[in-house]
N, C-alpha and C. Protein backbone atom coordinates (compact mmCIF):
# COMPACT_ATOMS: atom_id res chain seq x y z
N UNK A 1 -0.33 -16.66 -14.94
CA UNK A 1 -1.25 -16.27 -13.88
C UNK A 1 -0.69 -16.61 -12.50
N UNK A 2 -0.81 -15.51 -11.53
CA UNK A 2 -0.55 -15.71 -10.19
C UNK A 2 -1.49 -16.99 -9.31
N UNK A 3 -0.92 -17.87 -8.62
CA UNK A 3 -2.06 -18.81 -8.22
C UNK A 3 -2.07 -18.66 -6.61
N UNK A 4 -2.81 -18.23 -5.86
CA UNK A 4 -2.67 -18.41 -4.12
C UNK A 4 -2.98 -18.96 -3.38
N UNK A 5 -2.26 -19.63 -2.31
CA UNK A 5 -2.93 -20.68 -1.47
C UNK A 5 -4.07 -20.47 -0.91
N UNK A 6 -5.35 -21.22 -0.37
CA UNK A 6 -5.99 -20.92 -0.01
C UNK A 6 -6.28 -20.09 1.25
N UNK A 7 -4.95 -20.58 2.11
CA UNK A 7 -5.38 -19.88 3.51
C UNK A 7 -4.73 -18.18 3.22
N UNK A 8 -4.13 -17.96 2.05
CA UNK A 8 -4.06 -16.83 1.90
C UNK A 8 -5.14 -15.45 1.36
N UNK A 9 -6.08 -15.96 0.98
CA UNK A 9 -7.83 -15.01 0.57
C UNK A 9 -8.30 -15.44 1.83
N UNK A 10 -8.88 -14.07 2.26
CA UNK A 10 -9.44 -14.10 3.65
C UNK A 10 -11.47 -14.00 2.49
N UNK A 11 -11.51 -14.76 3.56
CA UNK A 11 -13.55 -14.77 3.19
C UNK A 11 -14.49 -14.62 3.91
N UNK A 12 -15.35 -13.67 3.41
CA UNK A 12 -16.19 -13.42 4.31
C UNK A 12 -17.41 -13.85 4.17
N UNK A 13 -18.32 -14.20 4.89
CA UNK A 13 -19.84 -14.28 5.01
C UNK A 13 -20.75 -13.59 6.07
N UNK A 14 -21.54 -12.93 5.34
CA UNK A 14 -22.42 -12.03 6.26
C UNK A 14 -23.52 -12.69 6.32
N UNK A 15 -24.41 -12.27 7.62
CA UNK A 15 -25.57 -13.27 8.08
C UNK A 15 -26.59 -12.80 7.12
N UNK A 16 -27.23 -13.78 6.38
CA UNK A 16 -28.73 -13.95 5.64
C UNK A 16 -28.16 -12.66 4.21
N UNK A 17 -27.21 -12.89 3.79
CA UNK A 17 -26.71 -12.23 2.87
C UNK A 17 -25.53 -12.71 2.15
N UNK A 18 -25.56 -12.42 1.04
CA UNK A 18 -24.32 -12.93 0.22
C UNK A 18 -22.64 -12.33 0.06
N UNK A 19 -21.89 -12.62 -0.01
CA UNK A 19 -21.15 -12.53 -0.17
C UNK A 19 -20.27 -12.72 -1.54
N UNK A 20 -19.75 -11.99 -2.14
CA UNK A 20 -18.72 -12.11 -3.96
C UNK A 20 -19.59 -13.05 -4.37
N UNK A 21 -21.10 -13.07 -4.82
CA UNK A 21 -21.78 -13.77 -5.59
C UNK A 21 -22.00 -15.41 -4.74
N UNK A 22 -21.07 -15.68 -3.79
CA UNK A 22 -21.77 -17.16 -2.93
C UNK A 22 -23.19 -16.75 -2.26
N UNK A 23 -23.53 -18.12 -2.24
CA UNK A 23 -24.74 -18.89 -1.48
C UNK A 23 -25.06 -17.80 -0.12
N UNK A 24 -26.07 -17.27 0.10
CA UNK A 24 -26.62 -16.60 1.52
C UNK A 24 -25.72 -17.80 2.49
N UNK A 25 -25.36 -17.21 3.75
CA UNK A 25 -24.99 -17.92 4.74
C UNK A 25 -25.54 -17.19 6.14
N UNK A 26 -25.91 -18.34 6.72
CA UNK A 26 -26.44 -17.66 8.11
C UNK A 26 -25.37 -18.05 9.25
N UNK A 27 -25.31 -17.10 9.77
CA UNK A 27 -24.37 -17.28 10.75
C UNK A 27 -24.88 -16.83 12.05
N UNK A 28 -24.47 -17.62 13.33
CA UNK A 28 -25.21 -16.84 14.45
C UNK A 28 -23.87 -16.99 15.72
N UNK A 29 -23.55 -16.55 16.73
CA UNK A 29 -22.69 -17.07 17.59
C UNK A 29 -22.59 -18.08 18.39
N UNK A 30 -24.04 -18.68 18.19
CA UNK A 30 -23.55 -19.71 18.89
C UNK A 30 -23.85 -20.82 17.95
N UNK A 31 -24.08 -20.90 16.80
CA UNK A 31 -24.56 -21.86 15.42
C UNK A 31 -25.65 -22.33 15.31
N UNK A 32 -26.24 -21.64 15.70
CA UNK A 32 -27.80 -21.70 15.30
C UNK A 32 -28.53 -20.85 14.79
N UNK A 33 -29.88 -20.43 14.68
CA UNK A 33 -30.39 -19.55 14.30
C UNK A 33 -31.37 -18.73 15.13
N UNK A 34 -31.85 -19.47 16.13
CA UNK A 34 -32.76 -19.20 17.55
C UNK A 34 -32.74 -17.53 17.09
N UNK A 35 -32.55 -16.77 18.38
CA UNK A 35 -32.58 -15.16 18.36
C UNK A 35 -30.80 -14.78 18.66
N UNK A 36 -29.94 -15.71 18.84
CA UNK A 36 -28.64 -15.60 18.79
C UNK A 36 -27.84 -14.52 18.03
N UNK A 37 -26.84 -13.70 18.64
CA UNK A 37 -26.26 -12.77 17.40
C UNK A 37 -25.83 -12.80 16.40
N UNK A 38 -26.10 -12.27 15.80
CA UNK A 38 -25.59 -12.26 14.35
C UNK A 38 -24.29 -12.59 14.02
N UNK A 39 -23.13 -12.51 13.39
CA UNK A 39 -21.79 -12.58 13.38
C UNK A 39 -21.54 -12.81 11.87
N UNK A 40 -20.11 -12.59 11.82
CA UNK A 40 -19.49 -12.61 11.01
C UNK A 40 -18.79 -14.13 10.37
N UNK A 41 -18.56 -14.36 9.58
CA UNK A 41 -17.55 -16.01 9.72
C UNK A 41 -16.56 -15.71 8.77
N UNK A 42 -15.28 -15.63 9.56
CA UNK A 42 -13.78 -15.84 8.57
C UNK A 42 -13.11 -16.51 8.44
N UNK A 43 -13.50 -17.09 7.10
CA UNK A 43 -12.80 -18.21 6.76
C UNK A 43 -11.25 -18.15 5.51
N UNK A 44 -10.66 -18.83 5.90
CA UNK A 44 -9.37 -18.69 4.62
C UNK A 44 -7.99 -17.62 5.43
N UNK A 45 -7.93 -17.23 6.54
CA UNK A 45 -7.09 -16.74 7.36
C UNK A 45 -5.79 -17.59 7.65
N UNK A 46 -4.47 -16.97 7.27
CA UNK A 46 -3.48 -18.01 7.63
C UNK A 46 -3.18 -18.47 8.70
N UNK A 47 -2.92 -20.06 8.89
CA UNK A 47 -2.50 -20.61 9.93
C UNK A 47 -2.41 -19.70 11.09
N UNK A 48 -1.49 -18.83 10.88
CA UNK A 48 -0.37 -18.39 12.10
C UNK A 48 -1.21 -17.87 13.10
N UNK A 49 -2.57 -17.14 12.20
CA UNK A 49 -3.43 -16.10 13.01
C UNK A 49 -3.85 -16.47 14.28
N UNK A 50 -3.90 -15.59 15.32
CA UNK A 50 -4.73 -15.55 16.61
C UNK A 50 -5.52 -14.86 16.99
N UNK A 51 -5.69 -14.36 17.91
CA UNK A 51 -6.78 -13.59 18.46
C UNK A 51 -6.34 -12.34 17.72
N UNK A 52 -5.08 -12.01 18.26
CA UNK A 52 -4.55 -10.03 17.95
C UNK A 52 -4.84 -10.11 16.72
N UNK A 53 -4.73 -11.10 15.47
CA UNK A 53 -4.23 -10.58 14.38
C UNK A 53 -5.58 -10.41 13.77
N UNK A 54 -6.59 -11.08 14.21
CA UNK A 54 -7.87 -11.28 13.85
C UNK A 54 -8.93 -9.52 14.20
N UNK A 55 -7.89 -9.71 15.27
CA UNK A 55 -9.05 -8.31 16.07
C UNK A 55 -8.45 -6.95 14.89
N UNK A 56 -6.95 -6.94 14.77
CA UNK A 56 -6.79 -6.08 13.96
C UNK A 56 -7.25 -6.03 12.92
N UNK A 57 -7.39 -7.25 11.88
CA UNK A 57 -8.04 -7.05 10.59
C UNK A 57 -9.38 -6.32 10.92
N UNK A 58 -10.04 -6.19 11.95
CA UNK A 58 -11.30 -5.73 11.93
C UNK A 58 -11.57 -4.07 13.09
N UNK A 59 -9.91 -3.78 12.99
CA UNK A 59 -10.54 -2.04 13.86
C UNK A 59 -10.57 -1.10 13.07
N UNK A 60 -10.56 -1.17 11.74
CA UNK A 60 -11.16 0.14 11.61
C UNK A 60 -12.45 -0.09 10.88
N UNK A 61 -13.25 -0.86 11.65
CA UNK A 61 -14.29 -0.86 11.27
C UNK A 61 -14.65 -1.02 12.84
N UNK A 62 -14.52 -0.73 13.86
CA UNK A 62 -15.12 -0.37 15.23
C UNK A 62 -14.57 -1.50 16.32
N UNK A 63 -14.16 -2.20 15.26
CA UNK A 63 -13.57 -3.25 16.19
C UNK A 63 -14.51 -4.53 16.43
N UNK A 64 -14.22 -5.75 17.35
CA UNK A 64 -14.68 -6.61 17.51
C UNK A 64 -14.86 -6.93 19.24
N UNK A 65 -16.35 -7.72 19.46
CA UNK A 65 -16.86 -7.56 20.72
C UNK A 65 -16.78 -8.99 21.26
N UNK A 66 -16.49 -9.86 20.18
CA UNK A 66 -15.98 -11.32 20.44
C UNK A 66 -16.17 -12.08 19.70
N UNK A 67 -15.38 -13.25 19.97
CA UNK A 67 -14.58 -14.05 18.22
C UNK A 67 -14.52 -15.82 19.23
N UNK A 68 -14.51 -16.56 18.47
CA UNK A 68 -14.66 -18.16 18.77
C UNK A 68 -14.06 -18.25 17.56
N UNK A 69 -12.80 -19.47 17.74
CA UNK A 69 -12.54 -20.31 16.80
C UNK A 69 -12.84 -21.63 16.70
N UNK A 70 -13.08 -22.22 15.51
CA UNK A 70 -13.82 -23.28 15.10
C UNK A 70 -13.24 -24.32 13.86
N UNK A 71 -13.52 -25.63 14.69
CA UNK A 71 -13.10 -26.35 12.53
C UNK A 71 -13.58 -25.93 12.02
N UNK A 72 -13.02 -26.12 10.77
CA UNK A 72 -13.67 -25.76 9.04
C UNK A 72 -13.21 -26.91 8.35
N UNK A 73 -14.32 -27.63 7.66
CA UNK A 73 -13.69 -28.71 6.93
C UNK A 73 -12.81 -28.46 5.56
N UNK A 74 -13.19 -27.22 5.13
CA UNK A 74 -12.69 -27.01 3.90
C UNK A 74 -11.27 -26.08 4.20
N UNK A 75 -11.23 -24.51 5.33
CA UNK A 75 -9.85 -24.22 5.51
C UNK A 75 -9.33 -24.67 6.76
N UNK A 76 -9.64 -26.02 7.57
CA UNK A 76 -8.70 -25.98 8.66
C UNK A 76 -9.49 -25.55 9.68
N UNK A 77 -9.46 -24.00 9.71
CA UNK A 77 -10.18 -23.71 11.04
C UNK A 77 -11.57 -22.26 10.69
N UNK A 78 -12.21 -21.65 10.95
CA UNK A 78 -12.92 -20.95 10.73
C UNK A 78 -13.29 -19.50 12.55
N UNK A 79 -13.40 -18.48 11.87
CA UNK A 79 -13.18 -17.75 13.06
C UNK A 79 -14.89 -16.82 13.13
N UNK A 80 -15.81 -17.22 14.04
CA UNK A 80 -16.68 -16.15 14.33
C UNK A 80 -16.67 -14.71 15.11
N UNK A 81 -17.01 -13.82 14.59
CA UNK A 81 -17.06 -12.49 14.90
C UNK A 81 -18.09 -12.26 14.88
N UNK A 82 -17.87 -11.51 16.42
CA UNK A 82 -18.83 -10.25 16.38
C UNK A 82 -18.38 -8.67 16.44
N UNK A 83 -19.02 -8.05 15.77
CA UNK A 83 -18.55 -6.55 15.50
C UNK A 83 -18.62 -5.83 16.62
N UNK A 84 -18.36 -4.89 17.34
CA UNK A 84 -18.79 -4.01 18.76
C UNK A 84 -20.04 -3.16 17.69
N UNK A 85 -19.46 -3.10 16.62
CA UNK A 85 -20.93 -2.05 16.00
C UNK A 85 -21.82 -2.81 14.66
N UNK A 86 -22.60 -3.93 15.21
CA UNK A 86 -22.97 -4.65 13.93
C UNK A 86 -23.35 -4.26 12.50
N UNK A 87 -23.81 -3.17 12.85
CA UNK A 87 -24.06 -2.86 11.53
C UNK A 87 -23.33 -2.19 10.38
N UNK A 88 -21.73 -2.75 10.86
CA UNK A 88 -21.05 -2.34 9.90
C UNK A 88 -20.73 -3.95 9.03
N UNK A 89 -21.83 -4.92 9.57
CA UNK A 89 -21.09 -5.94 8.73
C UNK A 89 -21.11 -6.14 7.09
N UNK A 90 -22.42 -5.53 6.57
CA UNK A 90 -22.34 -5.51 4.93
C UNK A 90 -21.80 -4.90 4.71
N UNK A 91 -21.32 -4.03 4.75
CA UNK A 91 -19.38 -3.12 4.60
C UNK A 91 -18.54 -3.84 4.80
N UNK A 92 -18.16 -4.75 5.79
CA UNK A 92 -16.94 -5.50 6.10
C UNK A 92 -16.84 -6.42 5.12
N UNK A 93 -18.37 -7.11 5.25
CA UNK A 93 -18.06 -8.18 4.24
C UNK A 93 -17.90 -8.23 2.84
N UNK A 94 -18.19 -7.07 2.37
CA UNK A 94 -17.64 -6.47 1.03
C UNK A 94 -16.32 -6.05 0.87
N UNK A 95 -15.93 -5.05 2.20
CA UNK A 95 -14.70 -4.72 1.37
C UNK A 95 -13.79 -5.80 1.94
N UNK A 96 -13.86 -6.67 3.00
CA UNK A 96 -12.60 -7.86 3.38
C UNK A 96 -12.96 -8.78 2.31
N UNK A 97 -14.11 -9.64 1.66
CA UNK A 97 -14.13 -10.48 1.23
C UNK A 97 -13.10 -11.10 0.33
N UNK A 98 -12.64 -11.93 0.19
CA UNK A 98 -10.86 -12.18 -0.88
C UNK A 98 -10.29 -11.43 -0.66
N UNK A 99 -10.25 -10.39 0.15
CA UNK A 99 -8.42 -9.68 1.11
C UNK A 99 -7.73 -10.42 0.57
N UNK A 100 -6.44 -10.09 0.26
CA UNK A 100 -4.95 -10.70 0.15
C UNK A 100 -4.74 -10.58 2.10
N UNK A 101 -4.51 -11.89 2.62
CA UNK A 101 -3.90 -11.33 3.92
C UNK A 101 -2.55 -12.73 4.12
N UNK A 102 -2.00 -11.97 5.44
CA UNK A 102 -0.65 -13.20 5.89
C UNK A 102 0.08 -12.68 5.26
């Protein structure tokens, strides 16, 4: 069996929805839940990534309207998104979820 590092499966979590069978996760941009936007959270992205490489994983799905990076206790660092067109996020987060990326 093939085994892969972790920062190599990109993961997704969509707000007040599940993701590949995990736990609902709420996500908001500024980490709360108030009336704050919604967003995306990607976690498991390799090291190297920055802004460009982040924005690309996400244009052909309309692109992204702004992103914060953040610790993650479990990969290192964790990246919030927001979509320019939100309501493509239960699509995103289905078809990126465990991406092979890096």
């Amino acid at each position: 069996p093939v085994s892969l590092a972790p920062e190599s499966l990109l993961r997704l979590f969509r707000p007040n929805g599940a993701a590949q069978g995990r736990a609902p996760e709420a996500a908001t941009s500024g980490g709360g839940r108030g009336g704050e936007t919604p967003c995306l959270l990607l976690r498991g992205f390799p090291a190297s990534w920055g802004e460009a490489q982040v924005r690309c994983t996400f244009i052909t799905f309309g692109g992204v309207a702004a992103m914060r990076f953040e610790p993650d206790f479990e990969y290192g660092r964790l990246c919030r998104v927001i979509l320019k067109e939100p309501e493509n996020m239960p699509r995103v987060a289905v078809d990126l979820d465990g991406a092979l990326v890096g």
